[in-house]
C-alpha atoms as a PDB file:
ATOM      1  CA  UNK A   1      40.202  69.796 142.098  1.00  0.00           C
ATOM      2  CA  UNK A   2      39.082  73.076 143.210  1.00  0.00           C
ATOM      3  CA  UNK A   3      40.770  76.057 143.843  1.00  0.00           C
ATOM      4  CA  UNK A   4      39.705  75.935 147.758  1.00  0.00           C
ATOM      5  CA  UNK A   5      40.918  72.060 148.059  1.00  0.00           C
ATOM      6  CA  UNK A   6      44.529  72.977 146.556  1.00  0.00           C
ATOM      7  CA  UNK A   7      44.087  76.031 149.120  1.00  0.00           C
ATOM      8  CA  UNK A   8      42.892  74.186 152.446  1.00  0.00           C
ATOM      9  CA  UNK A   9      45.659  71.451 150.669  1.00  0.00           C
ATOM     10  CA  UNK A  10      48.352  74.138 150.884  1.00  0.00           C
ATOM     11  CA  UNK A  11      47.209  76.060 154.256  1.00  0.00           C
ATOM     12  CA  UNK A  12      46.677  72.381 155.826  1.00  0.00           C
ATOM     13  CA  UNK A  13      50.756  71.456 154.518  1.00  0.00           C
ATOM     14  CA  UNK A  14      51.873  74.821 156.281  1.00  0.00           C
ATOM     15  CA  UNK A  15      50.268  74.157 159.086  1.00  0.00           C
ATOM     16  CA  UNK A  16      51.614  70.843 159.754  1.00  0.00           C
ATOM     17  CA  UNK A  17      55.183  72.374 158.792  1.00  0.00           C
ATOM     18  CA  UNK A  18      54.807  74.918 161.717  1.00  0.00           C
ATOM     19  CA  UNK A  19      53.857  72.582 163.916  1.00  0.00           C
ATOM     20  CA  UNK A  20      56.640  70.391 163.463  1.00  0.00           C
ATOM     21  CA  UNK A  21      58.775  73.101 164.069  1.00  0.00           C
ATOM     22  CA  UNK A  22      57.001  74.268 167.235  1.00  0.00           C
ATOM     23  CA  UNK A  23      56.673  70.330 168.507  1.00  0.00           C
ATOM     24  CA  UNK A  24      60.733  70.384 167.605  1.00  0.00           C
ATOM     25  CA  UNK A  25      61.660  73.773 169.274  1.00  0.00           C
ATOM     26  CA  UNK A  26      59.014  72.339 172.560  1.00  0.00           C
ATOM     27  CA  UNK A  27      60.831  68.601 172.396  1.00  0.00           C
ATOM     28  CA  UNK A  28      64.761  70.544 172.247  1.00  0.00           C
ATOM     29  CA  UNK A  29      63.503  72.534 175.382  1.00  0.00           C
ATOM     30  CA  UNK A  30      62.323  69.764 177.583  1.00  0.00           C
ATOM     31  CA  UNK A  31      65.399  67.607 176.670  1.00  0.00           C
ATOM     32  CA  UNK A  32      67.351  70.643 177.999  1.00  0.00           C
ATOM     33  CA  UNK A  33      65.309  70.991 180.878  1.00  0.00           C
ATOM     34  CA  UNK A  34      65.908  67.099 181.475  1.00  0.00           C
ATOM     35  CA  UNK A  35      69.126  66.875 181.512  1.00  0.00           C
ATOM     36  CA  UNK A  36      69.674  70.123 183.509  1.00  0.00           C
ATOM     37  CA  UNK A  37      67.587  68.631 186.081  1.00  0.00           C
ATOM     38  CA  UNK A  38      69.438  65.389 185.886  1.00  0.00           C
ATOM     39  CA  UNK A  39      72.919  67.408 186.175  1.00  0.00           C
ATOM     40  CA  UNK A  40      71.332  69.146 189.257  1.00  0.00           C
ATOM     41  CA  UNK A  41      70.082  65.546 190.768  1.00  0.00           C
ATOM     42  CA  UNK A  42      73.497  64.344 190.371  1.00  0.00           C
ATOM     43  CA  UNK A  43      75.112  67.036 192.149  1.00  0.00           C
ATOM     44  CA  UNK A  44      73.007  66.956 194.742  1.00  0.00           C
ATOM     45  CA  UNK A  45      73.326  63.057 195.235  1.00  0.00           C
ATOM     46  CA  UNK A  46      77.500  63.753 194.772  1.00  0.00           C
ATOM     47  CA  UNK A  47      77.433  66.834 197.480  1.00  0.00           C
ATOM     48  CA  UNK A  48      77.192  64.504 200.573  1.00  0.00           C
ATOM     49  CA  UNK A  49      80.241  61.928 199.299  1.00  0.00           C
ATOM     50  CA  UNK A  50      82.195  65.051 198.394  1.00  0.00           C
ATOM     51  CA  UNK A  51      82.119  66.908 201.826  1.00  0.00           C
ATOM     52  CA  UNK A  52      83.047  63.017 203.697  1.00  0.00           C
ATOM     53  CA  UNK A  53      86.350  63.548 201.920  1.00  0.00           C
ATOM     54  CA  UNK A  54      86.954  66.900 202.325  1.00  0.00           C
ATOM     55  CA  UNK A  55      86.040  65.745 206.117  1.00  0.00           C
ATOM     56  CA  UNK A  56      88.140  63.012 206.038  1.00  0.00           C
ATOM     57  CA  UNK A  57      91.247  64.385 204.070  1.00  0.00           C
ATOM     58  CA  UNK A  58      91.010  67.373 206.809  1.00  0.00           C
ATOM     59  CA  UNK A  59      91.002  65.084 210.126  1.00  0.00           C
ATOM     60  CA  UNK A  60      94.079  63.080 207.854  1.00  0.00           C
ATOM     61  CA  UNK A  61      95.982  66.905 207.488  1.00  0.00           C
ATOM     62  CA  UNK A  62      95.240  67.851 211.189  1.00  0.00           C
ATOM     63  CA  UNK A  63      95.932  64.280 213.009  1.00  0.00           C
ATOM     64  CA  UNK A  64      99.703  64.657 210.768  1.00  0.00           C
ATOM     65  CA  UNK A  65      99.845  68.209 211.844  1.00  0.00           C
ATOM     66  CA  UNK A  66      99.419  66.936 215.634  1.00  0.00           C
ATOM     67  CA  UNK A  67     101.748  64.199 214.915  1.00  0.00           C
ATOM     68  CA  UNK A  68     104.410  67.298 213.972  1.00  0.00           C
ATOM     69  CA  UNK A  69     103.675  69.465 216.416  1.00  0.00           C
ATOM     70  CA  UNK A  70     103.959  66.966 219.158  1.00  0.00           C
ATOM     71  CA  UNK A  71     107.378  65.587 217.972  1.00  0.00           C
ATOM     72  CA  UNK A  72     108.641  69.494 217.437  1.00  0.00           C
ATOM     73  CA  UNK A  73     107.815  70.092 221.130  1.00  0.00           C
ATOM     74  CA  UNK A  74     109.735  66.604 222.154  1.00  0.00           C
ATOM     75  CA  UNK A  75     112.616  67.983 220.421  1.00  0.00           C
ATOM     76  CA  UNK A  76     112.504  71.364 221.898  1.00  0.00           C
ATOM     77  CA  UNK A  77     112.412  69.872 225.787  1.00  0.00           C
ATOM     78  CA  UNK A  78     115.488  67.485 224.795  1.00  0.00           C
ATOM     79  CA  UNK A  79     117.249  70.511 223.182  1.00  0.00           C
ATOM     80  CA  UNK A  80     116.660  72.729 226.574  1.00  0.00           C
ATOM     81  CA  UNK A  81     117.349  69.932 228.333  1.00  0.00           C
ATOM     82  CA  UNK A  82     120.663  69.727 226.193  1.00  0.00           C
ATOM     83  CA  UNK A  83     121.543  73.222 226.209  1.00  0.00           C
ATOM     84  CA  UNK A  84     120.888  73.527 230.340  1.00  0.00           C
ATOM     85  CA  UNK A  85     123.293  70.189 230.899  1.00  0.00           C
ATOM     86  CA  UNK A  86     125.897  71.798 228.524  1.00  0.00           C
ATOM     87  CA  UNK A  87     125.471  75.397 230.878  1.00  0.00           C
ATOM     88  CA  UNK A  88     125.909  73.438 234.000  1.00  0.00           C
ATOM     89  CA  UNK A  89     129.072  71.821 232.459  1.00  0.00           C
ATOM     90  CA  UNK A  90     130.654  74.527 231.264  1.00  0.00           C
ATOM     91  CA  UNK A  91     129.587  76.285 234.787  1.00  0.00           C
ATOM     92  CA  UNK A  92     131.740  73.276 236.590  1.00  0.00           C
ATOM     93  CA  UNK A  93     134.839  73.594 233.967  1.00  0.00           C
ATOM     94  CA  UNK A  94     135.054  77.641 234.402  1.00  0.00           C
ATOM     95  CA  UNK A  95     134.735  77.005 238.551  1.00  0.00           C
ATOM     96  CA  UNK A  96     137.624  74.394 237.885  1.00  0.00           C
ATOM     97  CA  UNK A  97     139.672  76.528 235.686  1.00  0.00           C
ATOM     98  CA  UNK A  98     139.185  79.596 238.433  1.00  0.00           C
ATOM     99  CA  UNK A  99     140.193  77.203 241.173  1.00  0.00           C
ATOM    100  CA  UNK A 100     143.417  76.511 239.302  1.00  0.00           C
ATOM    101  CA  UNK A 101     144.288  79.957 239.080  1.00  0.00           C
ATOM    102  CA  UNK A 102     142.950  80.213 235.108  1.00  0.00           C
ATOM    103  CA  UNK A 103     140.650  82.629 233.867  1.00  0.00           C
ATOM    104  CA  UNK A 104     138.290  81.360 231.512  1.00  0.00           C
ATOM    105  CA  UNK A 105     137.584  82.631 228.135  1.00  0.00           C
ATOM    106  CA  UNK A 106     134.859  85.353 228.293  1.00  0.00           C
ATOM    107  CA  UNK A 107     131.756  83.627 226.907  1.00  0.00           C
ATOM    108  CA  UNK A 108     129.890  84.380 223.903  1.00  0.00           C
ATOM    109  CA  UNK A 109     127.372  87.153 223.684  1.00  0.00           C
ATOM    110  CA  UNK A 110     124.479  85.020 223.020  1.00  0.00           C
ATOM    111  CA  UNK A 111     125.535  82.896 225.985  1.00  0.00           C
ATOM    112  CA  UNK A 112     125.594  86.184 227.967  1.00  0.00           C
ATOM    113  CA  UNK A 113     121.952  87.090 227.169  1.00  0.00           C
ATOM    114  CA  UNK A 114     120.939  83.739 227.912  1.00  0.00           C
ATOM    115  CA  UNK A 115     122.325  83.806 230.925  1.00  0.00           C
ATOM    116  CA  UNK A 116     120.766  87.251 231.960  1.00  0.00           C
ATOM    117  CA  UNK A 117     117.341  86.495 230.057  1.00  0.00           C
ATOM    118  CA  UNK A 118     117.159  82.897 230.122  1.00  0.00           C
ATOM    119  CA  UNK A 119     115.868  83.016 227.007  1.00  0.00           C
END
C-alpha cells in the first residue's frame, strides 16, 4: 500500500468519525425539538378540558355561595321578625306593668339605641 492510500484510508476514517458525531449531535436536536413540540401539542389539546373545569368548579363555588347567601338573608328576616315580635311584647308587658302602678326596669342600652335608631 501506498503512503497516499493509508492517507486517503486515514482522512476517509476521520471523516466518517465527524460525521457520526455531527449526524448524532443533528439526530439529539430534532428528538428535542420533537418532543418539545409534542409537549406543546399536548398542552394545547389539554388547555380547552382544563378551563371547562375551572368553569365548572367556579359555577359549583358560586351556585353554593348563592345557596348561603340566600339562606343568611332568610335567617336575618326571621331574626328581625323575631326581635320586632319580642319589642312589641315587651312594649305590651311595660304598658301592663305601668297600668298596675309598676315601673318597669329601665331597658338596656342597646335596646335604647335600637329604639331611637332602629338599627
Amino acid at each position: 500500500m501506498s503512503l497516499w492510500a493509508v492517507f486517503v484510508a486515514v482522512l476517509g476514517t476521520v471523516g466518517m468519525v465527524i460525521a457520526g458525531l455531527f449526524a448524532a449531535r443533528a439526530t439529539k436536536q430534532a428528538a428535542a425539538a420533537t418532543a418539545e413540540a409534542t409537549q406543546a401539542a399536548a398542552r394545547v389539546q389539554t388547555e380547552p378540558n382544563q378551563r371547562a373545569e375551572d368553569r365548572a368548579a367556579f359555577e359549583a363555588i358560586k351556585t353554593e355561595l348563592r345557596a348561603d347567601l340566600t339562606a343568611t338573608r332568610e335567617e336575618v328576616r326571621s331574626l328581625r321578625s323575631l326581635v320586632r315580635a319580642f319589642a312589641w311584647y315587651v312594649g305590651e308587658l311595660s304598658s301592663q306593668m305601668r297600668g298596675h302602678g309598676i315601673e318597669p326596669p329601665s331597658p338596656p342600652e342597646r335596646v335604647d339605641e335600637y329604639n331611637r335608631t332602629g338599627v
